[in-house]
Protein backbone atom coordinates (compact mmCIF):
# COMPACT_ATOMS: atom_id res chain seq x y z
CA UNK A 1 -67.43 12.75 -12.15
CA UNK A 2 -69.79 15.52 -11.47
CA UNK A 3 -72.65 13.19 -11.09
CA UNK A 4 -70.12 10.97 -8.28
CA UNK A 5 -69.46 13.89 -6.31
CA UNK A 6 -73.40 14.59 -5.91
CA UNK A 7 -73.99 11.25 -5.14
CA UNK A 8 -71.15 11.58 -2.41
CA UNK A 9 -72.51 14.85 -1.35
CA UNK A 10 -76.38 13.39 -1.09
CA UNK A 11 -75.16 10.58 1.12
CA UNK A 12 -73.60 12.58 3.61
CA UNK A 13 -76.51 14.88 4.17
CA UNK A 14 -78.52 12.00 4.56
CA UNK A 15 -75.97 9.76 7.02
CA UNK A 16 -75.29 12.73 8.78
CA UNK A 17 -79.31 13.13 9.61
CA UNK A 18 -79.82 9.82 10.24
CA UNK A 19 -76.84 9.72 13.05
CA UNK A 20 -78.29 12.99 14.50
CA UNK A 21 -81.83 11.55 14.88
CA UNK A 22 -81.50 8.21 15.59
CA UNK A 23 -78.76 9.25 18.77
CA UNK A 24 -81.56 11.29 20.15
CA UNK A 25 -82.53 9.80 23.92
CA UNK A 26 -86.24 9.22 24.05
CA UNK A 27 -88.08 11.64 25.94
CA UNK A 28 -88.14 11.07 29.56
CA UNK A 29 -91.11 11.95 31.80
CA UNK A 30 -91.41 14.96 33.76
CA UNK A 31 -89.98 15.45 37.27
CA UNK A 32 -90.11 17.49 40.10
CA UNK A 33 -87.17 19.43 40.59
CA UNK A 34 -85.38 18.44 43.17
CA UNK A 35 -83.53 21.70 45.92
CA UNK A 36 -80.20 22.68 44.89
CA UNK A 37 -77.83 20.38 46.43
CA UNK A 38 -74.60 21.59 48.07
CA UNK A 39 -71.58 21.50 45.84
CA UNK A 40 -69.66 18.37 46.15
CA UNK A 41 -73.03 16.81 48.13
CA UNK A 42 -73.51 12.68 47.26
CA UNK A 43 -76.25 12.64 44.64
CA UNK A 44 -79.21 10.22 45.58
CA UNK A 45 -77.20 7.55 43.42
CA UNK A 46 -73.88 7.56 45.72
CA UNK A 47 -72.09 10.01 43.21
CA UNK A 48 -71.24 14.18 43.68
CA UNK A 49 -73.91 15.83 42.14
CA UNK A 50 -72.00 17.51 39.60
CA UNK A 51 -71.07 14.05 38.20
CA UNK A 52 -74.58 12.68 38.39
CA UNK A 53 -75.65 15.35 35.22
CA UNK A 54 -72.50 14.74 33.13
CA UNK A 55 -74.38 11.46 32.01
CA UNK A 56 -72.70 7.95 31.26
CA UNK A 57 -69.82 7.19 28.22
CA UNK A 58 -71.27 7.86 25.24
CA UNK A 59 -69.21 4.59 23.67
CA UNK A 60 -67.82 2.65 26.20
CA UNK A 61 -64.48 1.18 25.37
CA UNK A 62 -66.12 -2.57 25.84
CA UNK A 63 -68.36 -3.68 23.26
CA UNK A 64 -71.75 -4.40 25.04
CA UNK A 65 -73.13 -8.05 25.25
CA UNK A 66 -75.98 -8.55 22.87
CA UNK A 67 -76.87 -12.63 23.98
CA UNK A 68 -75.63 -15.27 24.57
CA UNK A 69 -74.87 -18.75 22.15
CA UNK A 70 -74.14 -22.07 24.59
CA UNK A 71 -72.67 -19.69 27.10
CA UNK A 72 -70.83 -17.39 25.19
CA UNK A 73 -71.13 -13.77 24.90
CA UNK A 74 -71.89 -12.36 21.37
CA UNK A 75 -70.94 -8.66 21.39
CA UNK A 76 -72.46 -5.95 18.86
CA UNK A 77 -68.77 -6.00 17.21
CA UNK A 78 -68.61 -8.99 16.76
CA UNK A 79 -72.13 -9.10 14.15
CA UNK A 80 -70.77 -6.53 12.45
CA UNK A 81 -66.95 -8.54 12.07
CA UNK A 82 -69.52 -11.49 10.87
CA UNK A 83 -71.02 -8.77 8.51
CA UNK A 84 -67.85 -7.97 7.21
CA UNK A 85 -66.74 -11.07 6.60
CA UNK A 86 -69.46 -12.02 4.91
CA UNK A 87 -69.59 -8.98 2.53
CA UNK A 88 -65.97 -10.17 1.61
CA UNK A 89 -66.81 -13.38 0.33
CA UNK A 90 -69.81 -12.43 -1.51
CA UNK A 91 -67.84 -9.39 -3.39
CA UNK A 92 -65.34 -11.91 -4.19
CA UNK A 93 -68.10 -14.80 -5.55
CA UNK A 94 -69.92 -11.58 -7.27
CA UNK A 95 -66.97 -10.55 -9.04
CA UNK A 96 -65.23 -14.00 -10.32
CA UNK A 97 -68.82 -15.63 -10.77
CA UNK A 98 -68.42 -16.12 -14.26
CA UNK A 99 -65.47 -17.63 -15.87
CA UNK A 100 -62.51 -14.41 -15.17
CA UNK A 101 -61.65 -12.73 -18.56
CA UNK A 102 -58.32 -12.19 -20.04
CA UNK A 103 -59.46 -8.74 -20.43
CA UNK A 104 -61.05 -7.79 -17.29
CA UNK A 105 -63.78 -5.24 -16.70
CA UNK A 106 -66.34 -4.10 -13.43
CA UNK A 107 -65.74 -6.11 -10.54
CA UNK A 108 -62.95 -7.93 -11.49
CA UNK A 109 -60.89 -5.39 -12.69
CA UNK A 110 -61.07 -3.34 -9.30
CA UNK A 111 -60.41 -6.84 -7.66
CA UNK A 112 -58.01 -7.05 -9.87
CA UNK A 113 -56.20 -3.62 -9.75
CA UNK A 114 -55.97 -4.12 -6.01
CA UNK A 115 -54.18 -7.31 -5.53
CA UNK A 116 -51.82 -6.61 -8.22
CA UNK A 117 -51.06 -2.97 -6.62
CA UNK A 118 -50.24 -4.67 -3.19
CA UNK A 119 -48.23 -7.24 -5.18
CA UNK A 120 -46.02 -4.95 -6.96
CA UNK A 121 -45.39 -3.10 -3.93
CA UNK A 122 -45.02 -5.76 -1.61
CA UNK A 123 -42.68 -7.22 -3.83
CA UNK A 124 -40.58 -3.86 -4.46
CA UNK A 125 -39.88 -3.96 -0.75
CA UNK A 126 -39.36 -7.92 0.43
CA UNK A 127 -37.28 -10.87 -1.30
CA UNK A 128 -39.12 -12.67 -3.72
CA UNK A 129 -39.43 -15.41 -1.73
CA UNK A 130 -40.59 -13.44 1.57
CA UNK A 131 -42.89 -11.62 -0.60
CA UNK A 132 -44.86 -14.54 -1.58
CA UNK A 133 -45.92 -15.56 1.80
CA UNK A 134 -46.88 -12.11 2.83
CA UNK A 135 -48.10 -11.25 -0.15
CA UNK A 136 -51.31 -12.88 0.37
CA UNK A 137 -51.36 -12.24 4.37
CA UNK A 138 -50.81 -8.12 4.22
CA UNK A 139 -53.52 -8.26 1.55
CA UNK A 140 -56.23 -9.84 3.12
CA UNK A 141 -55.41 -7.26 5.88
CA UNK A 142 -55.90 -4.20 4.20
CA UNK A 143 -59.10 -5.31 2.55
CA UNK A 144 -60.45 -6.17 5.87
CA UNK A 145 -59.30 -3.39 7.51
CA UNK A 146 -60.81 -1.09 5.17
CA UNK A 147 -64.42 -2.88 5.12
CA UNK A 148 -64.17 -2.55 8.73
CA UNK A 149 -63.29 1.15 9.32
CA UNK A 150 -65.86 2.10 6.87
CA UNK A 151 -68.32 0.45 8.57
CA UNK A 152 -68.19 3.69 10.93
CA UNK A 153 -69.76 5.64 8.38
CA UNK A 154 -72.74 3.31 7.33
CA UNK A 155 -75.95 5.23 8.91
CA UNK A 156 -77.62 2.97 11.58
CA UNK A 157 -73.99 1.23 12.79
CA UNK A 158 -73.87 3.12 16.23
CA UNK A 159 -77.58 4.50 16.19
CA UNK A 160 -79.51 1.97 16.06
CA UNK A 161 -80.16 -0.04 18.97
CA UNK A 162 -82.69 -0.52 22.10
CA UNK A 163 -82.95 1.38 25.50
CA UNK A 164 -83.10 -0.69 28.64
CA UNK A 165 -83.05 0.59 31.88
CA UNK A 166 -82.30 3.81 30.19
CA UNK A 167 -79.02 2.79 29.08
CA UNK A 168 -78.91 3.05 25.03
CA UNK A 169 -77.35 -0.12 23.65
CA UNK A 170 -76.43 -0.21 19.67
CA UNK A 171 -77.21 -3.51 17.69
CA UNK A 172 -74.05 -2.55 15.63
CA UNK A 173 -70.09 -1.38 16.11
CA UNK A 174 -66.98 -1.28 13.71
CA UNK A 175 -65.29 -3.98 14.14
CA UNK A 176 -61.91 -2.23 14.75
CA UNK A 177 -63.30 -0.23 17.57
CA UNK A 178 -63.12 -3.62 19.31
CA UNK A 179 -59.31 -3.58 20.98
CA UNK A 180 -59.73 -7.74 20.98
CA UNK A 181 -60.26 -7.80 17.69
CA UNK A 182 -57.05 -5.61 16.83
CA UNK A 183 -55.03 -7.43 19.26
CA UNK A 184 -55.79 -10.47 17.75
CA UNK A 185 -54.24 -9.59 14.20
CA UNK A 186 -52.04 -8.03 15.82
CA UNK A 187 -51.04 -11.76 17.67
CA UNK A 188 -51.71 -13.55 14.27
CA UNK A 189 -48.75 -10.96 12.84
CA UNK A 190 -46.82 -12.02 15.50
CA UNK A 191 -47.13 -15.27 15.22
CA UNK A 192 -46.60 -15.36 11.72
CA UNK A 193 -43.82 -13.13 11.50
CA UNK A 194 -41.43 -15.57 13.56
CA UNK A 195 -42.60 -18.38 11.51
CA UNK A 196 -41.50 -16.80 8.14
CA UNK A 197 -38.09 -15.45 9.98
CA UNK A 198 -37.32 -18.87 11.19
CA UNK A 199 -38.48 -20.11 7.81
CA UNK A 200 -36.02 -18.08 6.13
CA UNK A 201 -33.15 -17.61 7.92
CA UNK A 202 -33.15 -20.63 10.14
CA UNK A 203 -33.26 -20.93 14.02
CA UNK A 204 -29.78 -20.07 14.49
CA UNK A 205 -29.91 -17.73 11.66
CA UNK A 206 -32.05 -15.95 13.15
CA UNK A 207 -30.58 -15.75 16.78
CA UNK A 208 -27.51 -14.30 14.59
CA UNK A 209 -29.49 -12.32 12.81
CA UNK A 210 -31.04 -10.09 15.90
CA UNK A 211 -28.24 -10.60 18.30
CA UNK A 212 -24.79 -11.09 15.77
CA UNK A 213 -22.22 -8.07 14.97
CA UNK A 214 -23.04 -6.44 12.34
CA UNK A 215 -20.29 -5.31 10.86
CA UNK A 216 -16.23 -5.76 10.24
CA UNK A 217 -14.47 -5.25 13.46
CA UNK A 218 -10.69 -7.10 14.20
CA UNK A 219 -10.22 -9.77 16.81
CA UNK A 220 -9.30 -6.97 19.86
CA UNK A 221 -12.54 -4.80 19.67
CA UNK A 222 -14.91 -7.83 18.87
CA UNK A 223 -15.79 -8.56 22.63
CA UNK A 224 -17.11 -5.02 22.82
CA UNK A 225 -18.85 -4.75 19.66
CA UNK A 226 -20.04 -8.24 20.16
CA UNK A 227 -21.50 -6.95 24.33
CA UNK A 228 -23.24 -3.74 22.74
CA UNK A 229 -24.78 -6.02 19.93
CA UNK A 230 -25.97 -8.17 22.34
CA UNK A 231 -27.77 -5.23 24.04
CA UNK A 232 -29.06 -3.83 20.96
CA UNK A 233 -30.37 -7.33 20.29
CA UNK A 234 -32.02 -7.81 23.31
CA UNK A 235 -34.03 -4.21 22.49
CA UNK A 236 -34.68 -5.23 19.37
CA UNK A 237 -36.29 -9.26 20.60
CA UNK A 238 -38.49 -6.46 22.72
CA UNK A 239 -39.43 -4.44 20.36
CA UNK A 240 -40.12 -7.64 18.15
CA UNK A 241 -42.31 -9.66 20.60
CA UNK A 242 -43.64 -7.22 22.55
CA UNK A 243 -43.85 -3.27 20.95
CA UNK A 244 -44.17 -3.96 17.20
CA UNK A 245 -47.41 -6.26 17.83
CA UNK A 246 -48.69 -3.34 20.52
CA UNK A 247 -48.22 -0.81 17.86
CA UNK A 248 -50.18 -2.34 15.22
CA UNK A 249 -53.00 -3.10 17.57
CA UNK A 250 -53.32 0.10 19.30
CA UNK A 251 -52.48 2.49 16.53
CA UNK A 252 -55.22 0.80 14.72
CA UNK A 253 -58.01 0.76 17.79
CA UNK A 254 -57.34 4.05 18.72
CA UNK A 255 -57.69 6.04 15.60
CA UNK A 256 -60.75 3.86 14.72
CA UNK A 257 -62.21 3.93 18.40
CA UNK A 258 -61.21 7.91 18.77
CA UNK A 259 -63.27 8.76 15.16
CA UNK A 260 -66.57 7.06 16.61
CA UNK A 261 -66.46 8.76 19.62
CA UNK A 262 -66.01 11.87 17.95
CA UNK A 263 -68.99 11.07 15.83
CA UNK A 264 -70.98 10.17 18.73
CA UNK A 265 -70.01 13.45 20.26
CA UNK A 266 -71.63 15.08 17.68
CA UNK A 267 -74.38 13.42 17.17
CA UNK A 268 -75.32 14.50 20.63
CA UNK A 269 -74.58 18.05 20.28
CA UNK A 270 -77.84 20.25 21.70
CA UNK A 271 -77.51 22.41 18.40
CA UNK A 272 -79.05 20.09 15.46
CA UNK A 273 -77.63 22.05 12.74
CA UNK A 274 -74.15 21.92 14.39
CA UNK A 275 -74.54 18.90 14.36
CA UNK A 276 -74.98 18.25 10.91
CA UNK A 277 -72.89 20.48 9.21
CA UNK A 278 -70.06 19.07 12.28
CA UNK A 279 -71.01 15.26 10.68
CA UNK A 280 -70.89 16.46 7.25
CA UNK A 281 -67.22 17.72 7.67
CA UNK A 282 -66.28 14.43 10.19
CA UNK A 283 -67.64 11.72 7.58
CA UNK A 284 -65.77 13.41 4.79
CA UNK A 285 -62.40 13.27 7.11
CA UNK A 286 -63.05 9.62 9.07
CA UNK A 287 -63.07 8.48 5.25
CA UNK A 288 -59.97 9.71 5.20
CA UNK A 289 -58.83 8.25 8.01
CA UNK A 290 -60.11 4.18 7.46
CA UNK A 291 -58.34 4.38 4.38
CA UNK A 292 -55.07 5.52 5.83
CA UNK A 293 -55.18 3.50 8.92
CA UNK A 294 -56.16 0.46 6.61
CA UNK A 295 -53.04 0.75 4.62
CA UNK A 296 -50.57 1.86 7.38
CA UNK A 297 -51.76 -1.36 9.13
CA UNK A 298 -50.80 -3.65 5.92
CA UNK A 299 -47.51 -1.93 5.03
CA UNK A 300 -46.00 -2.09 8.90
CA UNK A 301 -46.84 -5.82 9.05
CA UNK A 302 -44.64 -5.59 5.61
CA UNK A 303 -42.32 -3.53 6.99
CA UNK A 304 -41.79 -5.49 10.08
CA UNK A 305 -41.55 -8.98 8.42
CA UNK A 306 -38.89 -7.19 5.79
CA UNK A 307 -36.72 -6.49 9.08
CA UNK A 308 -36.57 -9.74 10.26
CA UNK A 309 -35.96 -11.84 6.75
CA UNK A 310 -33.33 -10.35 5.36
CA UNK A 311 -29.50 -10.41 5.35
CA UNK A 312 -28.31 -7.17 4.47
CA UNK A 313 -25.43 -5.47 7.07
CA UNK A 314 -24.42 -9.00 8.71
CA UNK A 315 -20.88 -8.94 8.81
CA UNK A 316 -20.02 -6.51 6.27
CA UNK A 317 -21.90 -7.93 3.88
């Protein structure tokens, strides 16, 4: 454990250095100084002079270009998504190369350990037969979503790239500080979701389900019950198509997408010691953080699909 924790330590120090470095803009020629312009004056570019020295967006909520394949753009997040994927299936092949053991051990047991964890909890939470068919979904999630987040923290993702024009442009970016890439899962959950809700409850089921009375009422008060459960209904086909999805997207892009720019922040500080010991501290929490995110991602898209497949409250029952 002792010898862990160094390791841990030592790779810090040394990510932390390499961010600070490598984010350093190349030196830039010597100029004359120009007179002190007015305040609020038009710079020579078209923009007030005090904006002109507050320099461009240290990660710009786009994902730059990097080239193009038959016309379409390939963006620095998207190589590392390839990355990730990649690094998925090769873990997996690593770790069931040989024929899988009764009794596992290494790889297999940590693959192991982890699909059985999300299993037994998935399954505490869902029907059996819900459970199944998100089972495999909400856990393919969370690994991804990890591998992702943690990309953040792997020295050279963010620092490493080429200056043109003398705009910096990194060959690498996590994956989830991409907003297309979490909106996407989040339309695949979407998606998804309604299949396994009209799966299990049916198509009429499951217009009862969201917009039915949900509880005993006699045959005098039913038209009002029945008028304020069709308004709760409609709030809740909202907040099904429309909020839920935006949640898990954003929730997910913004944490993720706030963490690099803090990084970046830092890595840019004038002060190179406060710099490191400000990385040091930020790699230990953003670790934190990917794993968090990661698994609040996976349980809401358990959560949500739990809300819409099962029966519990209709009618008194």
């Amino acid at each position: 454990m002792k010898r862990f924790g160094i390791i841990i330590l030592a790779w810090v120090f040394c990510t932390a250095v390499f961010a600070v470095n490598l984010n350093a803009p190349p030196a830039s020629p010597p100029v004359t100084e120009p007179s002190a312009p007015t305040v609020g004056a038009p710079a020579a570019n078209g923009t007030p002079a005090g904006e002109a020295e507050s320099g461009s967006e240290l990660v710009p909520a786009a994902p730059p270009v990097l080239f193009t394949v038959l016309g379409l753009p390939v963006t620095n997040s998207m190589i590392c998504t390839w990355m990730v994927v990649a690094l998925i299936i090769v873990i997996v092949r690593v770790t069931t190369w040989k024929s899988i053991q009764e009794i596992p051990s290494g790889g297999q047991n940590v693959m192991e350990t982890i699909v059985e964890g999300w299993e037994t909890l998935i399954g505490d939470i869902l029907d059996p037969r819900v459970a199944r068919w998100v089972f495999p979904f909400a856990t393919t999630f969370f690994i991804f979503i990890v591998i992702s987040n943690l990309v953040d923290l792997v020295p050279g993702v963010g620092s490493i790239g080429s200056y043109h024009h003398g705009q910096f442009t990194p060959f690498f970016r996590p994956p989830t500080t991409d907003a297309n890439l979490t909106v996407a899962m989040a339309g695949i959950f979407l998606v998804l979701s309604l299949y396994w809700a009209v799966r299990y409850n049916g198509f009429w089921g499951l217009i009862k389900h969201i917009f039915g009375v949900k509880m005993a009422t006699s045959k005098w008060t039913y038209p009002l019950f029945f008028l304020l459960f069709l308004f709760i209904g409609a709030m809740e086909l909202l907040s099904v198509g429309f909020a839920r999805p935006v949640a898990l997207a954003m929730r997910l892009y913004g944490n993720i997408f706030a963490g690099e720019t803090i990084l970046d922040m830092i890595a840019h500080s004038q002060s190179w010691l406060a710099g490191l010991a400000l990385s040091s501290f930020m790699y230990f929490y953003e670790t934190f953080v990917c794993l968090v995110q990661a698994f609040v991602f996976a349980m809401l898209v358990v959560a949500f699909v739990g809300t819409l497949c099962t029966h519990t409250g209709e009618n008194g029952r």
